[in-house]
PDB file of N, CA and C in Angstrom:
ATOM      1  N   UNK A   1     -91.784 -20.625 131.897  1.00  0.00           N
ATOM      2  CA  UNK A   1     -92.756 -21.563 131.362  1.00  0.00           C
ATOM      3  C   UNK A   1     -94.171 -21.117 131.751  1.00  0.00           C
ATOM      4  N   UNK A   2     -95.355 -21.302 130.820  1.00  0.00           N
ATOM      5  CA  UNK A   2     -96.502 -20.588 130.900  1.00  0.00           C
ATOM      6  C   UNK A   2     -97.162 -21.915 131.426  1.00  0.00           C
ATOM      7  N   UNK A   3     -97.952 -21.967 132.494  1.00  0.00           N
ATOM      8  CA  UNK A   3     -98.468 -22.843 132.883  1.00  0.00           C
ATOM      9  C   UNK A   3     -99.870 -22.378 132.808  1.00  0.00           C
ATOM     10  N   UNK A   4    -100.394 -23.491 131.838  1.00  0.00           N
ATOM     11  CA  UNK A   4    -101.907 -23.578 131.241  1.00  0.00           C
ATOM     12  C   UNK A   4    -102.755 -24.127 131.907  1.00  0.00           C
ATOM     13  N   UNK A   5    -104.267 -23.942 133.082  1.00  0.00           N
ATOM     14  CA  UNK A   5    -104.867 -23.998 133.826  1.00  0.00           C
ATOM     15  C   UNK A   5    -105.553 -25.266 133.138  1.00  0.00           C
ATOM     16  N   UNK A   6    -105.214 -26.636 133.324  1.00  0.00           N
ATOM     17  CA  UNK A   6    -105.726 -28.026 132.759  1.00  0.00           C
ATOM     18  C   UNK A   6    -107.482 -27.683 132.821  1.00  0.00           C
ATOM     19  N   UNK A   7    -108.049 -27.497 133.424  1.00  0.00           N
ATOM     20  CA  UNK A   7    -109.308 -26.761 133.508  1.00  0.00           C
ATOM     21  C   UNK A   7    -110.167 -26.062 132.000  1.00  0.00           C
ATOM     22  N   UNK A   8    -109.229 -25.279 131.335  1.00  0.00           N
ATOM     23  CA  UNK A   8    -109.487 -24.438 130.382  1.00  0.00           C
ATOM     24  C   UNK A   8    -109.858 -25.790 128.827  1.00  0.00           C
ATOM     25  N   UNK A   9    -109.298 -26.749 129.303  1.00  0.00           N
ATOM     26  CA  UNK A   9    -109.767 -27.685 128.277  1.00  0.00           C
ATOM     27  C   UNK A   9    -110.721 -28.847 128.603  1.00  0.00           C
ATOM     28  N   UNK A  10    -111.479 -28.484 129.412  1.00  0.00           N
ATOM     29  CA  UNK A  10    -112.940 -29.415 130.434  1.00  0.00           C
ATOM     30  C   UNK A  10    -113.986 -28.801 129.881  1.00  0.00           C
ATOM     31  N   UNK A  11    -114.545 -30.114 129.919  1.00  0.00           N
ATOM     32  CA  UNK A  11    -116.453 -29.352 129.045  1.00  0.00           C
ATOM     33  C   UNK A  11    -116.956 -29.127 130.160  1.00  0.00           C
ATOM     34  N   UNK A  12    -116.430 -29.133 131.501  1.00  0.00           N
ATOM     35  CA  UNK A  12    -117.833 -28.068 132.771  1.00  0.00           C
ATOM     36  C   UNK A  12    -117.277 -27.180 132.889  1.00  0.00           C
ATOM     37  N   UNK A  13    -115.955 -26.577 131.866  1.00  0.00           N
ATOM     38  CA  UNK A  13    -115.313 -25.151 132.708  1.00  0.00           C
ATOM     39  C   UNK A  13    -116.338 -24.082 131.762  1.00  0.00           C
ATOM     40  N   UNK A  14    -116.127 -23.242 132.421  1.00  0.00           N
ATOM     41  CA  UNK A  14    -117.530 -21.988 132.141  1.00  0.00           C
ATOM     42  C   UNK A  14    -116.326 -20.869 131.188  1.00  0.00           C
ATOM     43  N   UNK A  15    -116.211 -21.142 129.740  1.00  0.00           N
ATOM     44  CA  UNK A  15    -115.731 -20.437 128.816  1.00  0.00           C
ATOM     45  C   UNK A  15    -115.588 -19.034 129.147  1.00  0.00           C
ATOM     46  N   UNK A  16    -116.813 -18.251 129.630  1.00  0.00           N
ATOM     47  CA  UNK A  16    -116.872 -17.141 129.282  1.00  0.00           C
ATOM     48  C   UNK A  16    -116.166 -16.224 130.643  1.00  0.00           C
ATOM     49  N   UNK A  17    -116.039 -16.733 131.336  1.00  0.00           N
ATOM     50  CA  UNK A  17    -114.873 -16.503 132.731  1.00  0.00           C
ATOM     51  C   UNK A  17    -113.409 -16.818 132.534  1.00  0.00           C
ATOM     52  N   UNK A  18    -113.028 -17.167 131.332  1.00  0.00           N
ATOM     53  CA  UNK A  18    -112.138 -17.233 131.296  1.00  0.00           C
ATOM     54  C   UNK A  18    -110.699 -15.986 130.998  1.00  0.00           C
ATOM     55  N   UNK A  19    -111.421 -14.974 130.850  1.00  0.00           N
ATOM     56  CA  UNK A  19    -110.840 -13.214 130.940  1.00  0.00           C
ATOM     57  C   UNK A  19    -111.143 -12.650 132.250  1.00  0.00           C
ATOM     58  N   UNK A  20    -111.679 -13.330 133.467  1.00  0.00           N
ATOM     59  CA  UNK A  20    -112.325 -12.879 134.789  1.00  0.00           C
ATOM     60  C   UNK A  20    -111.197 -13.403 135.819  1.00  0.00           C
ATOM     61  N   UNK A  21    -111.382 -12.314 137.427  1.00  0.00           N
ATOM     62  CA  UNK A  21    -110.962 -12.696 137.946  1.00  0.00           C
ATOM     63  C   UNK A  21    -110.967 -14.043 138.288  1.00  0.00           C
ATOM     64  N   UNK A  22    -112.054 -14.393 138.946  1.00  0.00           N
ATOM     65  CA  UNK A  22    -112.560 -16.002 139.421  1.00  0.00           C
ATOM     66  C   UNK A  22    -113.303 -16.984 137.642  1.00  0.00           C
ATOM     67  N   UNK A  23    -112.535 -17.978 137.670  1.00  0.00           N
ATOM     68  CA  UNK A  23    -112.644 -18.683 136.923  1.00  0.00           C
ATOM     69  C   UNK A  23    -114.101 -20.133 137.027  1.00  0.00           C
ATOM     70  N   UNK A  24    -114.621 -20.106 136.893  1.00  0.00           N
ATOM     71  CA  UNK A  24    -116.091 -20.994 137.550  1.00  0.00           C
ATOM     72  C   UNK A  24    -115.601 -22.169 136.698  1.00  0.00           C
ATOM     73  N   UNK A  25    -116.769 -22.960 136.986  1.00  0.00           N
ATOM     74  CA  UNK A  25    -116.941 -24.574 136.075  1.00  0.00           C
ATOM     75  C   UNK A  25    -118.225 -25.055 136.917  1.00  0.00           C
ATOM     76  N   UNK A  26    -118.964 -25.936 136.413  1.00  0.00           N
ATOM     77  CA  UNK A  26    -119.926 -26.357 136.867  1.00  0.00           C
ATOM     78  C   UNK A  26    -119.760 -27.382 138.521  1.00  0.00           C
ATOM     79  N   UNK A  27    -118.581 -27.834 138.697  1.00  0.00           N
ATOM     80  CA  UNK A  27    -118.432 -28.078 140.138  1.00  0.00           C
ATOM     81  C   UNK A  27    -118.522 -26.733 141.282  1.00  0.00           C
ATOM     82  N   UNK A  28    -117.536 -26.044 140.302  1.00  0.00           N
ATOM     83  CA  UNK A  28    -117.054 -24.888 141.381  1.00  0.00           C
ATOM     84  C   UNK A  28    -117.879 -23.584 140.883  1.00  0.00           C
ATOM     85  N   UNK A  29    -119.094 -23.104 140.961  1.00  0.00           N
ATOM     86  CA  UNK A  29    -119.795 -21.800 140.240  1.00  0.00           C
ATOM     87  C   UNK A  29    -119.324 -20.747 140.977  1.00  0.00           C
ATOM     88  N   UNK A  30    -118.418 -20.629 142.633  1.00  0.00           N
ATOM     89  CA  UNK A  30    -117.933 -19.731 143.011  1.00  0.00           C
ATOM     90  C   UNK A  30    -116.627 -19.282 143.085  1.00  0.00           C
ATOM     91  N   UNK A  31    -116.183 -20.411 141.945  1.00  0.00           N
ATOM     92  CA  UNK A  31    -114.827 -20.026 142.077  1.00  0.00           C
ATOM     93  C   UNK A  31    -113.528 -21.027 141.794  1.00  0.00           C
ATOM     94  N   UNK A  32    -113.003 -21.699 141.228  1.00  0.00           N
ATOM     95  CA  UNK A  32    -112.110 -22.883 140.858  1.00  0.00           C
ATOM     96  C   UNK A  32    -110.888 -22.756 141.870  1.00  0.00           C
ATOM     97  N   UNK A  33    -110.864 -23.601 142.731  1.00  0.00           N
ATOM     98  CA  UNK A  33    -109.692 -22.964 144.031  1.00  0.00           C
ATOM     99  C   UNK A  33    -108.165 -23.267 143.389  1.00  0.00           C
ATOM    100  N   UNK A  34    -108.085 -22.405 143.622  1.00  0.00           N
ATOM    101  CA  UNK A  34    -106.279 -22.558 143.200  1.00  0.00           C
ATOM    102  C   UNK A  34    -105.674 -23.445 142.874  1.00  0.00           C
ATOM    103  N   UNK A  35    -105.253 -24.357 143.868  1.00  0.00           N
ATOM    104  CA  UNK A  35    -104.472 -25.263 143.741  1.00  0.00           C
ATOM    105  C   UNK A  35    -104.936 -26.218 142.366  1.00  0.00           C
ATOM    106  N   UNK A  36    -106.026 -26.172 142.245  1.00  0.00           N
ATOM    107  CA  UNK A  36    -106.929 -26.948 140.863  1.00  0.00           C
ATOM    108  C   UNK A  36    -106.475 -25.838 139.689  1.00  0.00           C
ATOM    109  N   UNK A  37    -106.769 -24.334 139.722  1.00  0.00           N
ATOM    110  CA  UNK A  37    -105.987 -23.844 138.465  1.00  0.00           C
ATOM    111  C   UNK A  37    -104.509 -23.841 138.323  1.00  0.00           C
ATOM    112  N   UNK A  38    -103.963 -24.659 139.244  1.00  0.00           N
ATOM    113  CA  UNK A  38    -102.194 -24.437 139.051  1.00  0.00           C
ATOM    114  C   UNK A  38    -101.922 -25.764 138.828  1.00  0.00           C
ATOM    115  N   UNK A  39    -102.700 -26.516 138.147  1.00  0.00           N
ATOM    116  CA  UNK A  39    -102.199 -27.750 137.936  1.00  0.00           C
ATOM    117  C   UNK A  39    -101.372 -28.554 139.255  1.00  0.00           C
ATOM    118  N   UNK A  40    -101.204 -27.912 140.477  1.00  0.00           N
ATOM    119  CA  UNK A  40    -100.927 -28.800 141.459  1.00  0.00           C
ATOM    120  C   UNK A  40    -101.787 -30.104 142.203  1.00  0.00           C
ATOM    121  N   UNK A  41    -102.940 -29.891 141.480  1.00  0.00           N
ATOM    122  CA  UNK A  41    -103.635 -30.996 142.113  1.00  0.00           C
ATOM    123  C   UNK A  41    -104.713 -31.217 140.803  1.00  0.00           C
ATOM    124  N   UNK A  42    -104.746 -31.780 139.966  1.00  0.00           N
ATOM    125  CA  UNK A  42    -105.982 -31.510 138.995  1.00  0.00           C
ATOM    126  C   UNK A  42    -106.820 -32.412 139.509  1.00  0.00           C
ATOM    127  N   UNK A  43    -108.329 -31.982 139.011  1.00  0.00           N
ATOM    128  CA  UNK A  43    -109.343 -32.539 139.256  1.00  0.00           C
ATOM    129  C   UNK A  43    -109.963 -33.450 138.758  1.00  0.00           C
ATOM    130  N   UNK A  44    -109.224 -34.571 139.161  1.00  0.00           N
ATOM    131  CA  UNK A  44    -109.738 -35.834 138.973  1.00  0.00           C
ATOM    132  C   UNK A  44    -110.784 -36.980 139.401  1.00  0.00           C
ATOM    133  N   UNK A  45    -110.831 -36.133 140.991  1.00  0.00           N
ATOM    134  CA  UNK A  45    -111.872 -37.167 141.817  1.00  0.00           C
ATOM    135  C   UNK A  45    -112.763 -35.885 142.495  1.00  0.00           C
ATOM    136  N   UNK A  46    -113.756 -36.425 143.001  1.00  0.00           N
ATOM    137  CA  UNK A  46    -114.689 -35.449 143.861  1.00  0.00           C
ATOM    138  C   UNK A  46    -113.823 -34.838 144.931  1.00  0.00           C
ATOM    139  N   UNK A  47    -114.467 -33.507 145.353  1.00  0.00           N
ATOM    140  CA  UNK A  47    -114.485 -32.803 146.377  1.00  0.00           C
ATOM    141  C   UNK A  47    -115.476 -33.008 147.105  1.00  0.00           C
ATOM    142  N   UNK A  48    -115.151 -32.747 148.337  1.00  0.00           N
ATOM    143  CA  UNK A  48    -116.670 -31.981 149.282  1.00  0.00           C
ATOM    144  C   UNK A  48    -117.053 -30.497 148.889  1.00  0.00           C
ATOM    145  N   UNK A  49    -116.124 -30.120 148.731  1.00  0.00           N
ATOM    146  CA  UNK A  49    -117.070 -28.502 148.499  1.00  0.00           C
ATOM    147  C   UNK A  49    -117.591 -28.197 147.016  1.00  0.00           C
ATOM    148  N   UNK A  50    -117.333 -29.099 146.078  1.00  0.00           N
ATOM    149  CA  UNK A  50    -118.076 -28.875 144.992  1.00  0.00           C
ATOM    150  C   UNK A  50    -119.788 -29.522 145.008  1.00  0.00           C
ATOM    151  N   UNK A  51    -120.120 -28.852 143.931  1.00  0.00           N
ATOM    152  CA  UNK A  51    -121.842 -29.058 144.039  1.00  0.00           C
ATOM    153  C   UNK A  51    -122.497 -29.807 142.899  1.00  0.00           C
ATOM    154  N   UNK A  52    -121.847 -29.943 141.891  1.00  0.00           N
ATOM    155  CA  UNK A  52    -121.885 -30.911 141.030  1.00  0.00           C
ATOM    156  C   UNK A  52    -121.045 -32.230 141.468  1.00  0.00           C
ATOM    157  N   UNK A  53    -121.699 -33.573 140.731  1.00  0.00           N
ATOM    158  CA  UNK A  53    -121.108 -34.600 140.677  1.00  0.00           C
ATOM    159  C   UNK A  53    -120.034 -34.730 139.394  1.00  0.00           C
ATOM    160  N   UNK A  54    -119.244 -33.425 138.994  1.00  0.00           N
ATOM    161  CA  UNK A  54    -118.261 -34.227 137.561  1.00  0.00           C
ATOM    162  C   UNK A  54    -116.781 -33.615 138.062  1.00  0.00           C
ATOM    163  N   UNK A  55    -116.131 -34.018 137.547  1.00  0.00           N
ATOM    164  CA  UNK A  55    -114.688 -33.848 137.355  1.00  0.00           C
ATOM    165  C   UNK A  55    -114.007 -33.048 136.496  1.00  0.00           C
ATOM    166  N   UNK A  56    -112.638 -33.371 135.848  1.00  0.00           N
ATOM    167  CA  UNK A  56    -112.277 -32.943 134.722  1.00  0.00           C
ATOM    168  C   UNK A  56    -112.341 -33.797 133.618  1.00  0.00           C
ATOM    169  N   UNK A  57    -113.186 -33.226 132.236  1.00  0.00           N
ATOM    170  CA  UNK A  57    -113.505 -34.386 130.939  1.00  0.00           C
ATOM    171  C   UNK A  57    -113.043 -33.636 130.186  1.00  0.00           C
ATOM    172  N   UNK A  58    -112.113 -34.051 129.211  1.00  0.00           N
ATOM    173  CA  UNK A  58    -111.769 -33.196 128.445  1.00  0.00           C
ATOM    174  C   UNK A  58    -112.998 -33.309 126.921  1.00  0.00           C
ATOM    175  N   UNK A  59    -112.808 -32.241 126.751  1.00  0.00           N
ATOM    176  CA  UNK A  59    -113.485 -31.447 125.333  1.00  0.00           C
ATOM    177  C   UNK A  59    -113.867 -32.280 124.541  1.00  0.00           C
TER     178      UNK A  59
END
Protein backbone atom coordinates (compact mmCIF):
# COMPACT_ATOMS: atom_id res chain seq x y z
CA UNK A 1 0.00 0.00 0.00
CA UNK A 2 1.37 3.47 -1.14
CA UNK A 3 1.04 5.73 1.62
CA UNK A 4 0.31 9.36 0.43
CA UNK A 5 2.02 12.15 2.65
CA UNK A 6 -1.64 13.93 3.88
CA UNK A 7 0.58 17.09 3.61
CA UNK A 8 0.82 16.98 -0.28
CA UNK A 9 -2.90 18.11 -0.31
CA UNK A 10 -2.44 21.42 2.25
CA UNK A 11 -2.37 24.93 0.83
CA UNK A 12 0.99 25.73 3.18
CA UNK A 13 2.77 22.65 1.70
CA UNK A 14 5.53 24.16 -0.62
CA UNK A 15 4.60 22.30 -4.13
CA UNK A 16 7.78 22.66 -5.59
CA UNK A 17 9.72 20.34 -2.92
CA UNK A 18 7.75 17.93 -3.57
CA UNK A 19 10.54 15.82 -5.96
CA UNK A 20 13.21 16.93 -3.00
CA UNK A 21 14.76 15.34 -0.37
CA UNK A 22 13.23 17.51 2.56
CA UNK A 23 9.72 18.35 1.91
CA UNK A 24 8.94 22.16 3.47
CA UNK A 25 5.42 23.87 4.12
CA UNK A 26 5.05 27.11 5.57
CA UNK A 27 5.09 25.80 9.33
CA UNK A 28 8.05 23.68 8.73
CA UNK A 29 10.55 25.76 5.94
CA UNK A 30 13.31 23.30 7.26
CA UNK A 31 11.89 20.41 6.82
CA UNK A 32 8.31 18.47 7.51
CA UNK A 33 9.42 15.91 10.36
CA UNK A 34 8.55 12.56 9.65
CA UNK A 35 6.25 11.35 11.68
CA UNK A 36 3.87 14.31 10.03
CA UNK A 37 4.89 12.88 6.39
CA UNK A 38 3.89 9.28 7.43
CA UNK A 39 0.60 10.08 8.29
CA UNK A 40 1.36 8.82 11.89
CA UNK A 41 0.53 11.89 13.46
CA UNK A 42 -1.06 14.50 10.98
CA UNK A 43 -1.01 17.98 11.55
CA UNK A 44 -3.76 19.10 13.07
CA UNK A 45 -2.84 21.27 16.05
CA UNK A 46 0.28 23.50 16.67
CA UNK A 47 3.75 22.55 17.36
CA UNK A 48 6.46 24.30 19.22
CA UNK A 49 8.95 23.98 16.66
CA UNK A 50 6.98 25.29 13.86
CA UNK A 51 7.15 29.06 12.93
CA UNK A 52 4.03 29.72 11.40
CA UNK A 53 0.67 29.79 13.15
CA UNK A 54 -1.34 27.15 10.50
CA UNK A 55 -1.93 23.60 10.34
CA UNK A 56 -3.14 21.24 7.79
CA UNK A 57 -6.08 23.02 5.32
CA UNK A 58 -6.84 21.24 2.69
CA UNK A 59 -6.72 22.75 -0.97
Amino acid sequence: MINIPLCVFCKNFHKHTLEMDTMTCKAFPDGIPFIILSNEMPHYDLWEEQVEDCVYEPE
